[in-house]
Protein backbone atom coordinates (compact mmCIF):
# COMPACT_ATOMS: atom_id res chain seq x y z
CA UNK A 1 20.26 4.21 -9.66
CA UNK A 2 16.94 5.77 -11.10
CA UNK A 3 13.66 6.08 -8.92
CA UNK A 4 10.98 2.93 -9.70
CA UNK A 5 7.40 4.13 -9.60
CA UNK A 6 6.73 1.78 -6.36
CA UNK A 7 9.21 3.72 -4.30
CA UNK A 8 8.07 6.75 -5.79
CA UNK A 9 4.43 6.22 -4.75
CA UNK A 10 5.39 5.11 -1.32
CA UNK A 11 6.97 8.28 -0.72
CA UNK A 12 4.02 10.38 -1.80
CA UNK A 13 1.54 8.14 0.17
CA UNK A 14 3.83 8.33 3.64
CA UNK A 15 3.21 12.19 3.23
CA UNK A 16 -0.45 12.07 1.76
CA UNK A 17 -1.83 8.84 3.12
CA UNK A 18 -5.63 9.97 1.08
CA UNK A 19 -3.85 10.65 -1.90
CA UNK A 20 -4.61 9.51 -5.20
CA UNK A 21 -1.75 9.05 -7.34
CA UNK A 22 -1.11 8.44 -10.91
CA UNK A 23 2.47 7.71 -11.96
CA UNK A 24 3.75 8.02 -15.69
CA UNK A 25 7.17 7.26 -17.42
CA UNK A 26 7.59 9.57 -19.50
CA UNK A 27 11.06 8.34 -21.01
CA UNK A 28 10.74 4.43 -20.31
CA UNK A 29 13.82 5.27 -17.59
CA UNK A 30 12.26 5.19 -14.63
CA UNK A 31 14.29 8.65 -14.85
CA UNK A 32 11.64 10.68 -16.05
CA UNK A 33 8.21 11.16 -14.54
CA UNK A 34 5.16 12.69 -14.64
CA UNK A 35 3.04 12.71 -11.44
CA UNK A 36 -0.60 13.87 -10.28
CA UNK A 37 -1.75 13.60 -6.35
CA UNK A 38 -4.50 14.55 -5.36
CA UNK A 39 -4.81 14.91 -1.65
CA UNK A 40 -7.39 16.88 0.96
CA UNK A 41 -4.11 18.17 2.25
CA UNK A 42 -3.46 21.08 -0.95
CA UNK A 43 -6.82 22.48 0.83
CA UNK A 44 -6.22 26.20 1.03
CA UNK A 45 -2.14 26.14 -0.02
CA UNK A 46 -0.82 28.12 -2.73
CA UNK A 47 0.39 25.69 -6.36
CA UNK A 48 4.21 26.69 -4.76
CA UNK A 49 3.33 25.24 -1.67
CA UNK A 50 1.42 21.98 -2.98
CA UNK A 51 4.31 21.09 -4.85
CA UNK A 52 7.01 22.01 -1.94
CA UNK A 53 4.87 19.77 -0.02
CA UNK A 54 5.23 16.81 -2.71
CA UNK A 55 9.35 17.92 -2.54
CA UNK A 56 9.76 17.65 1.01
CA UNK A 57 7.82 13.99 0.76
CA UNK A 58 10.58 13.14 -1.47
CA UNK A 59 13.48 13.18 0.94
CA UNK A 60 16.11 14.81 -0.59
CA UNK A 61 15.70 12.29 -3.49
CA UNK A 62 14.90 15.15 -6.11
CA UNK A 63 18.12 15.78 -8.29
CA UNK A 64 19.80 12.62 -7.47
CA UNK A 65 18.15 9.20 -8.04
CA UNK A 66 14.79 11.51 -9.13
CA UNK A 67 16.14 13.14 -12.05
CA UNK A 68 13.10 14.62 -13.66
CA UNK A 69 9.28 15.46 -12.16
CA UNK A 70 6.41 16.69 -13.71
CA UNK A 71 4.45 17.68 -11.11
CA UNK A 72 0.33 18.05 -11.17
CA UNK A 73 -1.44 18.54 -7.77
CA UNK A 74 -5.16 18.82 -7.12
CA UNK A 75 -6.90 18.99 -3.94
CA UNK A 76 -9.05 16.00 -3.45
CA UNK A 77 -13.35 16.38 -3.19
C-alpha cells in the first residue's frame, strides 16, 4: 500500500518538529514524491547527512510502501 502525504509529513515532523514541509505527487500515486524540509536541524551537516537524517525519520519505510523520493533540504533562517 503506497505512502499518503499525511503519513508522510507526520514522519518528517516527529523527526523535525520546526520543519517546514512541502509535499508533491509527482505521479498522482501517492507512490511518487517530491519533498522539501526545511529545518534548523541541517545547521552545519553535510547534503549526505541532511538527507540520511530525512531517511532515518522514515522508518525503514523507504523502498517498500515509499517507493520514490525526491528529496530537497534547506536549513531553516
Amino acid at each position: 500500500m503506497p505512502l499518503q502525504a499525511d503519513t508522510l509529513e507526520k514522519l518528517i515532523k516527529d523527526a523535525f518538529s520546526d520543519a517546514k514541509i512541502t509535499i508533491t505527487d509527482l505521479a498522482g500515486d501517492n507512490d511518487h514524491w517530491s519533498v522539501v524540509i526545511e529545518s534548523s536541524a541541517f545547521a552545519g551537516k553535510s547534503r549526505i547527512a541532511q538527507h540520511k537524517m530525512v531517511y532515518d525519520s522514515l522508518q525503514g519505510k523507504m523502498g517498500g510502501e515509499l517507493h520514490a523520493l525526491q528529496l530537497k533540504t534547506k536549513v531553516l533562517k
